[in-house]
C-alpha atoms as a PDB file:
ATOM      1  CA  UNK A   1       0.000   0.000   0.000  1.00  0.00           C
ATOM      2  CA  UNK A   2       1.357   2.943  -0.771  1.00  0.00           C
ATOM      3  CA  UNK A   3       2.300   5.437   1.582  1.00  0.00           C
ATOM      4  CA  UNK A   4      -0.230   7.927   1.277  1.00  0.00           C
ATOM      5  CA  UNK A   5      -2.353   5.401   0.988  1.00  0.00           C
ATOM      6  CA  UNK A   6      -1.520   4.887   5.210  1.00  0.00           C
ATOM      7  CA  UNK A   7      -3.403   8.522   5.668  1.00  0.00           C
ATOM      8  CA  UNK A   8      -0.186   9.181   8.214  1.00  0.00           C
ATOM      9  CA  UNK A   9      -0.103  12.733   6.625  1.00  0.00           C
ATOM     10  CA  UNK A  10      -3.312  13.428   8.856  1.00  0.00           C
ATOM     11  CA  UNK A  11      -0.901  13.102  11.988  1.00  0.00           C
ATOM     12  CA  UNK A  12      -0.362  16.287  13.878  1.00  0.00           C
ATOM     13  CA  UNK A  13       2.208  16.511  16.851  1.00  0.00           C
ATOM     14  CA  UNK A  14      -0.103  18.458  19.518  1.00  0.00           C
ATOM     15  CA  UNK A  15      -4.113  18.543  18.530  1.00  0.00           C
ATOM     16  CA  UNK A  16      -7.053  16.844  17.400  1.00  0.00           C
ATOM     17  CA  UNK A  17      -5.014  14.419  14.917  1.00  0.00           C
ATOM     18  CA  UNK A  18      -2.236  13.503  17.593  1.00  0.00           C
ATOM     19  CA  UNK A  19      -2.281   9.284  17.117  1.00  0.00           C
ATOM     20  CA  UNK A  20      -2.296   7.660  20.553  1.00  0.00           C
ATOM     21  CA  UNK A  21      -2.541   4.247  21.992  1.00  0.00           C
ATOM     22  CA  UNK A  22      -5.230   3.311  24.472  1.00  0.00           C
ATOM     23  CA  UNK A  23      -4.822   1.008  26.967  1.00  0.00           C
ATOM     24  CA  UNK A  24      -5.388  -1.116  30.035  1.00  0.00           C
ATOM     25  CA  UNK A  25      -3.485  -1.322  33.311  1.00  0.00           C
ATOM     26  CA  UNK A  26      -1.692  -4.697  31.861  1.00  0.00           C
ATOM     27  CA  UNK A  27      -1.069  -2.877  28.367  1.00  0.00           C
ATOM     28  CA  UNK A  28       0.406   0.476  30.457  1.00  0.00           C
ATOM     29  CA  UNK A  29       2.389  -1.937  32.369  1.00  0.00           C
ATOM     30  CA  UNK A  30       4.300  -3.256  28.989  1.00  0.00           C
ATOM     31  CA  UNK A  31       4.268   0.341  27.517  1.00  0.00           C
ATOM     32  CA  UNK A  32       6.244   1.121  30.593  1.00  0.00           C
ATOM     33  CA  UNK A  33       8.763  -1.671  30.457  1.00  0.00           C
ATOM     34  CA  UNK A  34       9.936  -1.146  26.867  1.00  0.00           C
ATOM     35  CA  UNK A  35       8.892   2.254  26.601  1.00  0.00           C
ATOM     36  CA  UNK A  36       7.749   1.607  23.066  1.00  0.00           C
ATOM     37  CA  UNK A  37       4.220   1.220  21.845  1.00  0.00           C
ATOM     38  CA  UNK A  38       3.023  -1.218  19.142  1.00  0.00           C
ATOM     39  CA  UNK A  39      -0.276  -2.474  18.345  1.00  0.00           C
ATOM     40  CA  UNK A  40      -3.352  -0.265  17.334  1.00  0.00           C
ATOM     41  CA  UNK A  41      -3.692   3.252  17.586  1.00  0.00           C
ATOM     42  CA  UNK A  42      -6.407   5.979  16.732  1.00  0.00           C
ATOM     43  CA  UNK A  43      -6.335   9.776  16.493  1.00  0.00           C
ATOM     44  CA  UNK A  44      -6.956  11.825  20.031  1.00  0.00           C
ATOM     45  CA  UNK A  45     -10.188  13.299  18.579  1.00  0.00           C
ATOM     46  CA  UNK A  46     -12.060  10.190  18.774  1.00  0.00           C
ATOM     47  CA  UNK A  47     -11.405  10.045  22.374  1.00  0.00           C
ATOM     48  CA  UNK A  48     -12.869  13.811  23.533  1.00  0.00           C
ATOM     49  CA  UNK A  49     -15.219  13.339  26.214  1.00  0.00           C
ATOM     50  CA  UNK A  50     -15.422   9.725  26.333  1.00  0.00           C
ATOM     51  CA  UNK A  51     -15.076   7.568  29.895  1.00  0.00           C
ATOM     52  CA  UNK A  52     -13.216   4.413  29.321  1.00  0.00           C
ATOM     53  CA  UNK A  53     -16.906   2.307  28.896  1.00  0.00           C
ATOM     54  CA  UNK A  54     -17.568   4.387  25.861  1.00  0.00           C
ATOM     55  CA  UNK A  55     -13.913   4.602  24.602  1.00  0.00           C
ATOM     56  CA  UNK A  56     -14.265   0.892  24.904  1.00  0.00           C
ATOM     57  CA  UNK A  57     -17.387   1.022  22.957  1.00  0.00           C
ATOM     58  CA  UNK A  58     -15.935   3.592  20.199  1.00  0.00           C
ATOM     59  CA  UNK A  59     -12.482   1.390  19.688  1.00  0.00           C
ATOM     60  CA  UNK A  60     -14.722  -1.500  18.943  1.00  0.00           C
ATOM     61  CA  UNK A  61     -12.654  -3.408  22.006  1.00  0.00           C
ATOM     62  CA  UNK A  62     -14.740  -6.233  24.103  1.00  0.00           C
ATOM     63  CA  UNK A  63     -16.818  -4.952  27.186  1.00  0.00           C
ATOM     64  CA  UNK A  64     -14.464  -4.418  30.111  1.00  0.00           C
ATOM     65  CA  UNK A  65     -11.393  -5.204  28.207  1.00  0.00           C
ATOM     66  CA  UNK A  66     -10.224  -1.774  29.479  1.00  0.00           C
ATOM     67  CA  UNK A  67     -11.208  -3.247  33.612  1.00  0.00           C
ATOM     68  CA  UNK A  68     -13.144   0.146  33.937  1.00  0.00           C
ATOM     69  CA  UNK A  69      -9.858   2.419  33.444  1.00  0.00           C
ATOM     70  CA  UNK A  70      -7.763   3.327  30.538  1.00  0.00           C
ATOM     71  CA  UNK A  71      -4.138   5.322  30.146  1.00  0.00           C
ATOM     72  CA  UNK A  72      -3.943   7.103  26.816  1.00  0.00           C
ATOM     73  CA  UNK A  73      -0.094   7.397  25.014  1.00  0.00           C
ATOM     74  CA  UNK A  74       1.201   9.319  22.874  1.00  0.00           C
ATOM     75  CA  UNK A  75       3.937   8.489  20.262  1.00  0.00           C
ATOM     76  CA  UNK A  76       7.298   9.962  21.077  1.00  0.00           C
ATOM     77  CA  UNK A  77       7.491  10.324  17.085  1.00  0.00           C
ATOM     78  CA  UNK A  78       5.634   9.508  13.935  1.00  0.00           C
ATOM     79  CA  UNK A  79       5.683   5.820  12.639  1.00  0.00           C
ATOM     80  CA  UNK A  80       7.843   5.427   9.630  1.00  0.00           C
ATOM     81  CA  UNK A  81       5.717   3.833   6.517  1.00  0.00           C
ATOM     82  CA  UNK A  82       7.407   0.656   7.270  1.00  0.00           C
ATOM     83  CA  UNK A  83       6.521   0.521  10.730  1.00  0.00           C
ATOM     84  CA  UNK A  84       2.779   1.301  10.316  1.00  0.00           C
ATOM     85  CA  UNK A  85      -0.359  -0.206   8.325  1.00  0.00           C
ATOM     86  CA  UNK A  86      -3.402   1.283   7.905  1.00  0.00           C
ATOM     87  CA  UNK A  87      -6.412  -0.389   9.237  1.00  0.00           C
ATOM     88  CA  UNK A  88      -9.558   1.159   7.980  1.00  0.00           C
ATOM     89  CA  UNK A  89     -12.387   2.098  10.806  1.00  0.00           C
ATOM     90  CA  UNK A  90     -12.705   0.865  14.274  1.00  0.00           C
ATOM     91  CA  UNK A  91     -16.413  -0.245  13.003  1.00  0.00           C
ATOM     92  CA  UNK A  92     -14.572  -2.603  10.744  1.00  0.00           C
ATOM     93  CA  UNK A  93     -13.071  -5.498  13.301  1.00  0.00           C
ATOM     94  CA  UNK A  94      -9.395  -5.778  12.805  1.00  0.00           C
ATOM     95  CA  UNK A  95      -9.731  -3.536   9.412  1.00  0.00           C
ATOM     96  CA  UNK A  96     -10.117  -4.457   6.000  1.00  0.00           C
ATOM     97  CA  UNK A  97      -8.550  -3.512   2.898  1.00  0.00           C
ATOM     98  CA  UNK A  98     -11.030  -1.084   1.856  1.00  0.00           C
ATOM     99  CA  UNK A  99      -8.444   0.351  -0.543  1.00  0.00           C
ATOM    100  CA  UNK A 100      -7.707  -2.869  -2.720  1.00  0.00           C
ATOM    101  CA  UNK A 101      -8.773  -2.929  -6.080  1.00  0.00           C
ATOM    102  CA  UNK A 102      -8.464  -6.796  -6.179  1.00  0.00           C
ATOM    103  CA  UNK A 103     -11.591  -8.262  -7.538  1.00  0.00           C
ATOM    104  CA  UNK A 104     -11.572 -10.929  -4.799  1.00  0.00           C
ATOM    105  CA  UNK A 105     -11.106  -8.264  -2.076  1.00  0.00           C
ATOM    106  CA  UNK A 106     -13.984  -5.998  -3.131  1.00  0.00           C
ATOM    107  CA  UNK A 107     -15.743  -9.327  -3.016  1.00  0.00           C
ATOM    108  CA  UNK A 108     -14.722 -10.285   0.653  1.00  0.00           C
ATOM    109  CA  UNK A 109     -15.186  -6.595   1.732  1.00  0.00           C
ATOM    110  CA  UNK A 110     -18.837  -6.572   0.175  1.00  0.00           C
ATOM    111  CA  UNK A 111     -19.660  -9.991   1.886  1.00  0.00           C
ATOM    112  CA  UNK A 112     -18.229  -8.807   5.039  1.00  0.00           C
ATOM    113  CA  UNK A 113     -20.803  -5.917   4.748  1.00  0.00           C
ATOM    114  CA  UNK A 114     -23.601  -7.913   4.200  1.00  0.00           C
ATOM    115  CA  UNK A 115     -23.126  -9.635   7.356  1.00  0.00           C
ATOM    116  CA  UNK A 116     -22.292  -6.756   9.271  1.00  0.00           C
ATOM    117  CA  UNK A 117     -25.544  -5.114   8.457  1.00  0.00           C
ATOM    118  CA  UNK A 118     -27.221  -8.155   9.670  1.00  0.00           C
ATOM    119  CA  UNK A 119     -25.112  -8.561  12.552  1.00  0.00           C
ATOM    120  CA  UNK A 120     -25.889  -4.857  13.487  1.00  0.00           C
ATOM    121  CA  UNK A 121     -29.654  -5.057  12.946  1.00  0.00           C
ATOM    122  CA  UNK A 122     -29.486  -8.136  14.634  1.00  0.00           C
ATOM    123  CA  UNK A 123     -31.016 -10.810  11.906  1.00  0.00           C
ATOM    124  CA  UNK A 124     -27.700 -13.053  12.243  1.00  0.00           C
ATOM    125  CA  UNK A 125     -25.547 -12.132  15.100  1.00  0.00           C
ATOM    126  CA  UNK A 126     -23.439 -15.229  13.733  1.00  0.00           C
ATOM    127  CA  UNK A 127     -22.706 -13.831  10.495  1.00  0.00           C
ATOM    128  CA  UNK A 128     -20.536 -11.346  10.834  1.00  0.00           C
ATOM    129  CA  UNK A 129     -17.910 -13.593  13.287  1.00  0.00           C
ATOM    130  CA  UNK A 130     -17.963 -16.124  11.214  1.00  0.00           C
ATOM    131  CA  UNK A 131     -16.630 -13.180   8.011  1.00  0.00           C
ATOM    132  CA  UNK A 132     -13.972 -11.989  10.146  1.00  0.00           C
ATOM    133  CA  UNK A 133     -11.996 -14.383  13.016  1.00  0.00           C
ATOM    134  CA  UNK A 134     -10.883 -10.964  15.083  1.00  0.00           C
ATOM    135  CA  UNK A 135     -14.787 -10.469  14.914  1.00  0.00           C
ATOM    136  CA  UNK A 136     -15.708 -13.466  16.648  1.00  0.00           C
ATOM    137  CA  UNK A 137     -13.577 -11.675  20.126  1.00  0.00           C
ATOM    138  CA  UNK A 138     -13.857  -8.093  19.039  1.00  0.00           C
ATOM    139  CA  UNK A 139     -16.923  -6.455  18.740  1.00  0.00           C
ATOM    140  CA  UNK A 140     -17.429  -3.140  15.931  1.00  0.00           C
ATOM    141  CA  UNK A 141     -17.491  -0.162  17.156  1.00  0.00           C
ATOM    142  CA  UNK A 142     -19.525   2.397  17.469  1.00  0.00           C
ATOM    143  CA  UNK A 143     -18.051   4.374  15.332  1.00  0.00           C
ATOM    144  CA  UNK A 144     -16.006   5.179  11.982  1.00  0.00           C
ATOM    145  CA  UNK A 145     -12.820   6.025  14.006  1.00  0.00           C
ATOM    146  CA  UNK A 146      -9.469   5.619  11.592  1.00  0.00           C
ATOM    147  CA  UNK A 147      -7.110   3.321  12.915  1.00  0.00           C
ATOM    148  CA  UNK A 148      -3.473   2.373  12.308  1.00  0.00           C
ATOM    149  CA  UNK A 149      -1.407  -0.863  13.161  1.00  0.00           C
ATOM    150  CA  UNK A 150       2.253  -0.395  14.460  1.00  0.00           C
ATOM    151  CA  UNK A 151       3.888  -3.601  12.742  1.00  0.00           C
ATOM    152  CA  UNK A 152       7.315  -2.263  14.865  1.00  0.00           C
ATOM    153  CA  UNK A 153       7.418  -0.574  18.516  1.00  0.00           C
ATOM    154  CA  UNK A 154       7.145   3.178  18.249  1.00  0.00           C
ATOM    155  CA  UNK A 155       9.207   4.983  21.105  1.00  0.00           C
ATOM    156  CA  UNK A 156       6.836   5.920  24.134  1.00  0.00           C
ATOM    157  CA  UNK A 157       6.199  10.077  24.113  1.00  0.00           C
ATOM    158  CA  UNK A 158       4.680   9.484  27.409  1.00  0.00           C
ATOM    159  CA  UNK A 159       0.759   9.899  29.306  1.00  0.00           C
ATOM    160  CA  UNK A 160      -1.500  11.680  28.076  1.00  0.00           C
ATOM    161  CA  UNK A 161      -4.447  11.031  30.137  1.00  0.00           C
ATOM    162  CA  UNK A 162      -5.602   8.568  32.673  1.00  0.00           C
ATOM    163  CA  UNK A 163      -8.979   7.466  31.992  1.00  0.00           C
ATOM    164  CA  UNK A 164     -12.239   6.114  34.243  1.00  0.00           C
ATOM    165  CA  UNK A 165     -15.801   5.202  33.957  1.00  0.00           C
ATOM    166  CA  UNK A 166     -16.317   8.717  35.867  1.00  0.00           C
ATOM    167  CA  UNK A 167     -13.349  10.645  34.132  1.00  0.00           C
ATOM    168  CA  UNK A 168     -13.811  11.008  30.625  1.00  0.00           C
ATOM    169  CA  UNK A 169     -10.942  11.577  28.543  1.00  0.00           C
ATOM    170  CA  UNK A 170     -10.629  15.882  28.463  1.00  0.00           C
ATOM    171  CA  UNK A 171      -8.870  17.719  25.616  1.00  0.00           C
ATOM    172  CA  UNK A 172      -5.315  18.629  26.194  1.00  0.00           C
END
């Protein structure tokens, strides 16, 4: 994919588009150790005014994945194109290639779909886990948030915000 391609020229340093990695007290404990982050990561906005139940909710992650409490990260520098892969929507479990113009893919991405709409409307909540295995244990969420993969740890650029089911997550 090429780089653009990634949408990593939507990044920002301080603001709205900062990326960030959300997680739980296990996750911050691993952040902490290496001082790197890796994984999937979103863009701050997303996150204004959200308590970790409906960040959890947003990111598409199971129901108390986050144990009621959440520390946000920021990247001590933007991902290299090598070191990043973009991942679609958080409403889209584990992403899709929405970008391929593979005849196959457009056919996988228009099954998956299909059975999303039904899993969402609720006329086969098996049909969508059975399109996507990261569905089966991760639920879509609630909304189109972009998301990015890091394939390679990113240094740590520290806390941004601790997060609670009473303290939503406030603009910087």
């Amino acid at each position: 994919m090429a780089e653009e391609a990634n949408y990593i020229d939507l990044f920002e340093e301080r603001g709205n588009n900062r990326p960030v990695k959300v997680v739980n007290a296990k996750g911050m404990q691993k952040v902490e150790e290496h001082d790197s982050i890796k994984g999937y990561i979103t863009l701050q906005h997303y996150l204004y005014g959200k308590t970790s139940t409906q960040i959890e909710s947003v990111l598409g992650l199971p129901p108390n994945m986050l144990g009621g409490l959440c520390y946000v990260y920021r990247l001590a520098r933007f991902p290299k194109p090598n070191e990043i892969k973009f991942r679609g929507t958080t409403d889209m479990p584990d992403g899709e290639d929405i970008l391929s113009d593979d005849p196959v893919a457009k056919q996988k991405w228009a099954k998956f779909m299909e059975n999303r709409k039904a899993w969402l409307n609720g006329t086969n909540l098996y049909a969508f886990a059975s399109t996507n295995q990261a569905a089966s244990h991760f639920p879509p969420g609630t909304e189109k948030c972009l998301q990015w993969e890091l394939t390679q740890p990113v240094p740590c650029g520290g806390l941004i915000s601790f997060v609670t089911k009473n303290v939503p997550f406030q603009r910087p």
